[in-house]
PDB file of N, CA and C in Angstrom:
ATOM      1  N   UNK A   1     -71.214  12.692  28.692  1.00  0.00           N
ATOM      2  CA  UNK A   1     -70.154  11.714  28.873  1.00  0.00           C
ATOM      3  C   UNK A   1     -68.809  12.392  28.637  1.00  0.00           C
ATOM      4  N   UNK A   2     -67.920  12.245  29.599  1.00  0.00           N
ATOM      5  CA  UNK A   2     -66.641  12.909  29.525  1.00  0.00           C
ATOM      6  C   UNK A   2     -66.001  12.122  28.231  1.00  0.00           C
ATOM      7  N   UNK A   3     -65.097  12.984  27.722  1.00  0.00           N
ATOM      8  CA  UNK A   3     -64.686  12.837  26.360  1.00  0.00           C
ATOM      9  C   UNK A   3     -62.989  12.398  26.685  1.00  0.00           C
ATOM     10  N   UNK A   4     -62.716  11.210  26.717  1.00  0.00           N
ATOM     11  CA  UNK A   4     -61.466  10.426  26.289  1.00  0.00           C
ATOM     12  C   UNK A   4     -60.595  11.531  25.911  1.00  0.00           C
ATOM     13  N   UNK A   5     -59.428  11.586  26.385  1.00  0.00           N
ATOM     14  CA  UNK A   5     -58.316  12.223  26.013  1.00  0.00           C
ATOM     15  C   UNK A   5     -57.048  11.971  26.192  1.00  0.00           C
ATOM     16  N   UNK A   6     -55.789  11.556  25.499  1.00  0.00           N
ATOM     17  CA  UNK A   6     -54.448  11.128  25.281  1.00  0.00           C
ATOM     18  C   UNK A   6     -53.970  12.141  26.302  1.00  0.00           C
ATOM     19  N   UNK A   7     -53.106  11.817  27.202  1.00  0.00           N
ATOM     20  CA  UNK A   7     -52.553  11.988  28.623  1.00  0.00           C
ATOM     21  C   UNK A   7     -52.945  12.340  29.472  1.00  0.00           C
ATOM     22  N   UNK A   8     -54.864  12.728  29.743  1.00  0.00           N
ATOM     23  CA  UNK A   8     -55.448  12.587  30.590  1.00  0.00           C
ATOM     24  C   UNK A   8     -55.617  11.155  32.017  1.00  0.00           C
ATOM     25  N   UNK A   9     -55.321  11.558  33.008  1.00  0.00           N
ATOM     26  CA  UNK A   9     -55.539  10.809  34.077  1.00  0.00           C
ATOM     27  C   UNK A   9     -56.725  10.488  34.717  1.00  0.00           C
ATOM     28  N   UNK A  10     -57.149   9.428  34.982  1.00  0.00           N
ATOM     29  CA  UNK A  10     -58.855   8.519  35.359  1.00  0.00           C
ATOM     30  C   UNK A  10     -58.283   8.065  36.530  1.00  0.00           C
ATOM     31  N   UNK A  11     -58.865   7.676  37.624  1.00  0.00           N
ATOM     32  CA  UNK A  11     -58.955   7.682  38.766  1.00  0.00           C
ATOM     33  C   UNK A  11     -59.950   6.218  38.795  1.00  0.00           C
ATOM     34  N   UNK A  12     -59.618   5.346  39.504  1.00  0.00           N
ATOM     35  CA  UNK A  12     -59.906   4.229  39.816  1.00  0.00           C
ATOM     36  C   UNK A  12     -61.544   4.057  40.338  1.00  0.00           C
ATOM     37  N   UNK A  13     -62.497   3.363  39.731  1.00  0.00           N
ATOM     38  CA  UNK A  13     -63.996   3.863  40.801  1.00  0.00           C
ATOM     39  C   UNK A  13     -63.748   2.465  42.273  1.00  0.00           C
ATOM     40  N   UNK A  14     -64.255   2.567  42.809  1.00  0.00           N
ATOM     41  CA  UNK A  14     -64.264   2.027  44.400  1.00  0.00           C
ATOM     42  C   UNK A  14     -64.978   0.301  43.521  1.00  0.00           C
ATOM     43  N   UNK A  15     -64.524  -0.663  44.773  1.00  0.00           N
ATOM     44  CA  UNK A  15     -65.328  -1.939  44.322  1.00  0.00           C
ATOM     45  C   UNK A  15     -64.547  -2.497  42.707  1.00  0.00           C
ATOM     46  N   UNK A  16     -63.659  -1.805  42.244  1.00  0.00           N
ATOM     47  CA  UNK A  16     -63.163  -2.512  41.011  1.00  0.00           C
ATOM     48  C   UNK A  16     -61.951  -3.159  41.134  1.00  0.00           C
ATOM     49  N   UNK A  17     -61.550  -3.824  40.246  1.00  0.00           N
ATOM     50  CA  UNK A  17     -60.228  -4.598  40.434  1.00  0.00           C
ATOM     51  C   UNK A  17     -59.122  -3.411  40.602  1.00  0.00           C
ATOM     52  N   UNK A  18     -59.673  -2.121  39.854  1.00  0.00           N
ATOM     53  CA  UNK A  18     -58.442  -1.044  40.028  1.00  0.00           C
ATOM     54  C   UNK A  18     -58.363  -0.322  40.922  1.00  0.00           C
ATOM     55  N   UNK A  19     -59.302  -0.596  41.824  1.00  0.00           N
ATOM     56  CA  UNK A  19     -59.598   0.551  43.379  1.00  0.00           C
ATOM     57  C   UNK A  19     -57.703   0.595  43.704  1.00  0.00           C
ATOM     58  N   UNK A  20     -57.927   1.857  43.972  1.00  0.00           N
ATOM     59  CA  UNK A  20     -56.521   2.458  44.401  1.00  0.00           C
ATOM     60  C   UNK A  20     -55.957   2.596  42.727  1.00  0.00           C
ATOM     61  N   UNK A  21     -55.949   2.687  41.999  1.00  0.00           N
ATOM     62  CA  UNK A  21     -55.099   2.726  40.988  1.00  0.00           C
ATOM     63  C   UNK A  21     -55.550   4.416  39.990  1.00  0.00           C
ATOM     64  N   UNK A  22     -54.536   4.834  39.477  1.00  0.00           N
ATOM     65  CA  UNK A  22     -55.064   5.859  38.817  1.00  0.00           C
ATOM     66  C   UNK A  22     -54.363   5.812  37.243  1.00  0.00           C
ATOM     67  N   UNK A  23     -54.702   5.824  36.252  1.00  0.00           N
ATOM     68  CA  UNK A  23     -54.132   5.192  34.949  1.00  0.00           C
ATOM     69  C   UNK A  23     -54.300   7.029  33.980  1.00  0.00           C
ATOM     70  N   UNK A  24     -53.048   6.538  33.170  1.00  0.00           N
ATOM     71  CA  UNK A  24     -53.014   7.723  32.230  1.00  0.00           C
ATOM     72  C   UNK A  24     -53.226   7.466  30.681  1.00  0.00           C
ATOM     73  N   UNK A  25     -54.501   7.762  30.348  1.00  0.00           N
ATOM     74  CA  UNK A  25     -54.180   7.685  28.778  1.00  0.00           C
ATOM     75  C   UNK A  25     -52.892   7.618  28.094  1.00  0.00           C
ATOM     76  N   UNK A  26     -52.671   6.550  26.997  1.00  0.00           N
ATOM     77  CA  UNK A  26     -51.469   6.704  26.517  1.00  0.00           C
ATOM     78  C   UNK A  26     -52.273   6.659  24.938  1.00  0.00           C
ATOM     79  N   UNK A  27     -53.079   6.059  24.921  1.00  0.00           N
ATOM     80  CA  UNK A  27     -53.729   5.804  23.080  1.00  0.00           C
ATOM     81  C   UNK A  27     -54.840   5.131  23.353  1.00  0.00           C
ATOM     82  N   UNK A  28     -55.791   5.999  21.933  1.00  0.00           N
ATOM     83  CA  UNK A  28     -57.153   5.773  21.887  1.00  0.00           C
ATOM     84  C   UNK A  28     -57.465   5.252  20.865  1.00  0.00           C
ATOM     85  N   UNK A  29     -58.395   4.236  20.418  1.00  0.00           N
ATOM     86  CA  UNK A  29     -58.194   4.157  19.571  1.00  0.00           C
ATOM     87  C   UNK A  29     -60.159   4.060  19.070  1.00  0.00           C
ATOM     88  N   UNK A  30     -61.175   3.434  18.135  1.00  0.00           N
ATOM     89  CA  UNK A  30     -62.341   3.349  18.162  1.00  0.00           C
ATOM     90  C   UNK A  30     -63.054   2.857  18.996  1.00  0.00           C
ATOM     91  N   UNK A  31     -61.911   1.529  18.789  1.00  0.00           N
ATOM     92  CA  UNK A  31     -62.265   0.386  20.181  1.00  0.00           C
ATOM     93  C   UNK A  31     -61.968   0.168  21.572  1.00  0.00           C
ATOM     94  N   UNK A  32     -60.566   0.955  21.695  1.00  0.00           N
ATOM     95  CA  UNK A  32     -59.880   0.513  22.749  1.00  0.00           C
ATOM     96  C   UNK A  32     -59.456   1.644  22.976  1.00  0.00           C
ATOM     97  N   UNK A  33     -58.551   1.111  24.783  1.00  0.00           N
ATOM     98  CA  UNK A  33     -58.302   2.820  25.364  1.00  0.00           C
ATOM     99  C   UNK A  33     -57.055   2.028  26.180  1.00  0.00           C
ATOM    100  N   UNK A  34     -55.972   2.621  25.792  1.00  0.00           N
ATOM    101  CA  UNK A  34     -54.298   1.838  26.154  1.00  0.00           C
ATOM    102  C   UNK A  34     -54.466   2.847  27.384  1.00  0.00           C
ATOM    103  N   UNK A  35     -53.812   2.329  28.400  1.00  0.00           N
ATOM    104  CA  UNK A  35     -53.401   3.368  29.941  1.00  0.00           C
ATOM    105  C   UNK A  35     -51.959   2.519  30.243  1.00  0.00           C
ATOM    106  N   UNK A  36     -51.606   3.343  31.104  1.00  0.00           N
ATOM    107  CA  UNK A  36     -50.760   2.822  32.091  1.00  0.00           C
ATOM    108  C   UNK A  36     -51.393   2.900  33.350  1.00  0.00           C
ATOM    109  N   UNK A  37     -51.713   1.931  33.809  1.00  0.00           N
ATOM    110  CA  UNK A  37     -52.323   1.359  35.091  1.00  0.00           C
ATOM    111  C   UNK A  37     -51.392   1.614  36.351  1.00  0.00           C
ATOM    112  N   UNK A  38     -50.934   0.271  36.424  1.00  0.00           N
ATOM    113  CA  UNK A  38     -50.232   0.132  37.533  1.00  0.00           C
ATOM    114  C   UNK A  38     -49.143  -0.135  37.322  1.00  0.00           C
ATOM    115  N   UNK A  39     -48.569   1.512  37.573  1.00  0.00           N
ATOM    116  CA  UNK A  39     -47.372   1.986  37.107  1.00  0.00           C
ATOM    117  C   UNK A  39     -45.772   1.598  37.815  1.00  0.00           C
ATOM    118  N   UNK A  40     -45.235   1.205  36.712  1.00  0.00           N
ATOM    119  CA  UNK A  40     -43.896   0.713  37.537  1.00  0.00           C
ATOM    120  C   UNK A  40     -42.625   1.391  36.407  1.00  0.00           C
ATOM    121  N   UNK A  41     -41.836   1.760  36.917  1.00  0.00           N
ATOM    122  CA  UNK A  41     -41.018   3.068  36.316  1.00  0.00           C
ATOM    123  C   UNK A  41     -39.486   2.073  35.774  1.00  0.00           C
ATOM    124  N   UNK A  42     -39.128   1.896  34.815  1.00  0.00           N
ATOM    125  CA  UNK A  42     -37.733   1.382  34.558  1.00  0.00           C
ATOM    126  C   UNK A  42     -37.190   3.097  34.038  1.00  0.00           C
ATOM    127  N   UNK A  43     -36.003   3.610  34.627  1.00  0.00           N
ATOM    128  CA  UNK A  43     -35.026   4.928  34.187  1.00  0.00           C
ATOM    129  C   UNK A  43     -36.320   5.603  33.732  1.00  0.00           C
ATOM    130  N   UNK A  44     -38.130   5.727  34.496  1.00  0.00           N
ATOM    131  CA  UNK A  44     -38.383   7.153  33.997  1.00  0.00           C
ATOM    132  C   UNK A  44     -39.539   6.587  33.184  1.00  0.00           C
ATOM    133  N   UNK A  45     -39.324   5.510  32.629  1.00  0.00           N
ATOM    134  CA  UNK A  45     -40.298   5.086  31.590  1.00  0.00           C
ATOM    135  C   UNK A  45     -41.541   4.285  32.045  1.00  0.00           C
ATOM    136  N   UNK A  46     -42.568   4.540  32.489  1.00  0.00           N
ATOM    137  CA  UNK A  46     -44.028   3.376  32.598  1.00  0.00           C
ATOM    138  C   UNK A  46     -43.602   2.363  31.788  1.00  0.00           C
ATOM    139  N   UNK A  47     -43.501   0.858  32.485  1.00  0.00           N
ATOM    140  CA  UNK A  47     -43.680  -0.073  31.838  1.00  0.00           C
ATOM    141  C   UNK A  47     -44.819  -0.980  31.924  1.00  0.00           C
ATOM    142  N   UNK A  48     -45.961  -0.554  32.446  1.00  0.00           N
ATOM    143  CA  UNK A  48     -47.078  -1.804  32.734  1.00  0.00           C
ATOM    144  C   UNK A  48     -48.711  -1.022  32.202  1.00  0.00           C
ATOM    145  N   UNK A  49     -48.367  -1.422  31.273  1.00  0.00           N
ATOM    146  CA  UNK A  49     -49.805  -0.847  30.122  1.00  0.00           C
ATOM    147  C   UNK A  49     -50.970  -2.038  30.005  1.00  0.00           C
ATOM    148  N   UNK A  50     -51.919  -1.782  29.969  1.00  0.00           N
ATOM    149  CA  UNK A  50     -52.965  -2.450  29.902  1.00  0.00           C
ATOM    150  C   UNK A  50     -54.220  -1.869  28.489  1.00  0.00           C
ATOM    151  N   UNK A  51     -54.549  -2.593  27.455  1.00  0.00           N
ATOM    152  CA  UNK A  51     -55.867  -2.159  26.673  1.00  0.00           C
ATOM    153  C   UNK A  51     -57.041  -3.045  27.153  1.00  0.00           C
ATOM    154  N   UNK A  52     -58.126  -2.146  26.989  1.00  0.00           N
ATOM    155  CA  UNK A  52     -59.206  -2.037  27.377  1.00  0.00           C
ATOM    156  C   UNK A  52     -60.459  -1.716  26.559  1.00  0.00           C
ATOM    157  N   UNK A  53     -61.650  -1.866  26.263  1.00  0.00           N
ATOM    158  CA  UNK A  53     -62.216  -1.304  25.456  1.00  0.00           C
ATOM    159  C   UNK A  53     -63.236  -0.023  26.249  1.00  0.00           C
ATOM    160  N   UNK A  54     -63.662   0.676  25.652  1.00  0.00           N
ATOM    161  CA  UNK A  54     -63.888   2.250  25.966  1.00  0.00           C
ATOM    162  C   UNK A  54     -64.516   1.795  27.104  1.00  0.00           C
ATOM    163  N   UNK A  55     -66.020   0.488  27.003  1.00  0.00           N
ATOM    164  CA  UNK A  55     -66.628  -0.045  27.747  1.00  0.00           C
ATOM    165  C   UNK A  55     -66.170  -0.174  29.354  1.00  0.00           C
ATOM    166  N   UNK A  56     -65.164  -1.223  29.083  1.00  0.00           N
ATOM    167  CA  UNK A  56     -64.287  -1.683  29.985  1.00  0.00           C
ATOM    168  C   UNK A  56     -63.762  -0.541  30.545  1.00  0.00           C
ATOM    169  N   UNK A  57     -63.268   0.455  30.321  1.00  0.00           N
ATOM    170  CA  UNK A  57     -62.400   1.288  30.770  1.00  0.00           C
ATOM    171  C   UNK A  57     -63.268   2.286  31.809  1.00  0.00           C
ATOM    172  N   UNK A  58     -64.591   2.767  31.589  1.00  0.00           N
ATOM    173  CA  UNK A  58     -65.494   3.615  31.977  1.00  0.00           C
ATOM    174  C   UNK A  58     -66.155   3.071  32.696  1.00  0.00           C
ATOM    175  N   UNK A  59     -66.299   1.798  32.994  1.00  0.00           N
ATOM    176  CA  UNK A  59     -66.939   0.957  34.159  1.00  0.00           C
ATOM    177  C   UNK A  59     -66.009   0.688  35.329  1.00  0.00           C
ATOM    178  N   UNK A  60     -64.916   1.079  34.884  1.00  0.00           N
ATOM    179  CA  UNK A  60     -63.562   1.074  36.277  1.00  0.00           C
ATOM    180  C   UNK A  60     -63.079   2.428  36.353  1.00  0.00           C
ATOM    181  N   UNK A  61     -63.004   3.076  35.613  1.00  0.00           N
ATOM    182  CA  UNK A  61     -62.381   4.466  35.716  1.00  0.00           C
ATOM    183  C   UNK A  61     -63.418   5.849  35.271  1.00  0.00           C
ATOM    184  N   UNK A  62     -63.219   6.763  36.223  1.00  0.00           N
ATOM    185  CA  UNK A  62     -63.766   7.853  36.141  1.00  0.00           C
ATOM    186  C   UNK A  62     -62.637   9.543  36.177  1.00  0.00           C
ATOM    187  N   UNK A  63     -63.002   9.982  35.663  1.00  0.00           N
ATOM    188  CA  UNK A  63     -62.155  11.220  35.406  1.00  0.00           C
ATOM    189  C   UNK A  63     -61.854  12.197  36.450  1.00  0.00           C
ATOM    190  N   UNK A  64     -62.950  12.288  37.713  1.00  0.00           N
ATOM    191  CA  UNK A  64     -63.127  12.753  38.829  1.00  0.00           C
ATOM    192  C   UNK A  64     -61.926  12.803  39.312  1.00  0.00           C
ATOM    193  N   UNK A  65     -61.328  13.787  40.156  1.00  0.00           N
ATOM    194  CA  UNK A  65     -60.143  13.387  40.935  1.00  0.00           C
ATOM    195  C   UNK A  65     -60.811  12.734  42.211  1.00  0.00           C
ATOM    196  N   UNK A  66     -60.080  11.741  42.851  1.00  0.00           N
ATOM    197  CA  UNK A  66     -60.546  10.836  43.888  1.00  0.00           C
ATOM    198  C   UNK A  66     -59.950  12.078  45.182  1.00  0.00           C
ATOM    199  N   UNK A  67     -61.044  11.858  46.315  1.00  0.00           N
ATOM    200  CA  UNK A  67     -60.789  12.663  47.304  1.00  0.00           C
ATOM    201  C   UNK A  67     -60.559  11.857  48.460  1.00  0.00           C
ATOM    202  N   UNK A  68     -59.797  12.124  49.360  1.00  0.00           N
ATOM    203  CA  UNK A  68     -59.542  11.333  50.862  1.00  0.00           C
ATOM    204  C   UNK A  68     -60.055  12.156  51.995  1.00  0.00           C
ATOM    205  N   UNK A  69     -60.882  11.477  52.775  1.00  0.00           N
ATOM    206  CA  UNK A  69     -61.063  11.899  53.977  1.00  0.00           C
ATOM    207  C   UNK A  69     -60.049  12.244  55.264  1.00  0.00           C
ATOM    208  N   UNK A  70     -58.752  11.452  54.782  1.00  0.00           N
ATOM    209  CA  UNK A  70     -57.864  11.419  55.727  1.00  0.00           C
ATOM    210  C   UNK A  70     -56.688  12.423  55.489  1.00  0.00           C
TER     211      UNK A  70
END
């Protein structure tokens, strides 16, 4: 099992509410795993964070970089 890491980037799995989305660790915690999802920038700064529990997070996101056919 890939090992959680603070500013590592996860990649959205297909069929989830996050398809298309790619989220960056921001904080981990026992229970939970903070990202910035779906990122929207005020002067530079991510403002749209979402927590999750490790569960939750690994059933939508995978570490893989996502590849395009196109």
């Amino acid at each position: 099992m890939e090992q959680l890491q603070i500013n590592d980037i996860w990649h959205c799995k297909e069929g989830t509410p996050y398809e298309n989305v790619s989220a960056k660790i921001e904080a981990i915690t026992s229970r939970n795993v903070q990202v910035f999802d779906r990122i929207m920038s005020a002067d530079g700064i991510p403002t749209n964070g979402t927590v999750m529990t490790h569960k939750q997070f690994r059933f939508n996101f995978d570490p893989g970089q996502q590849l395009s056919l196109w």
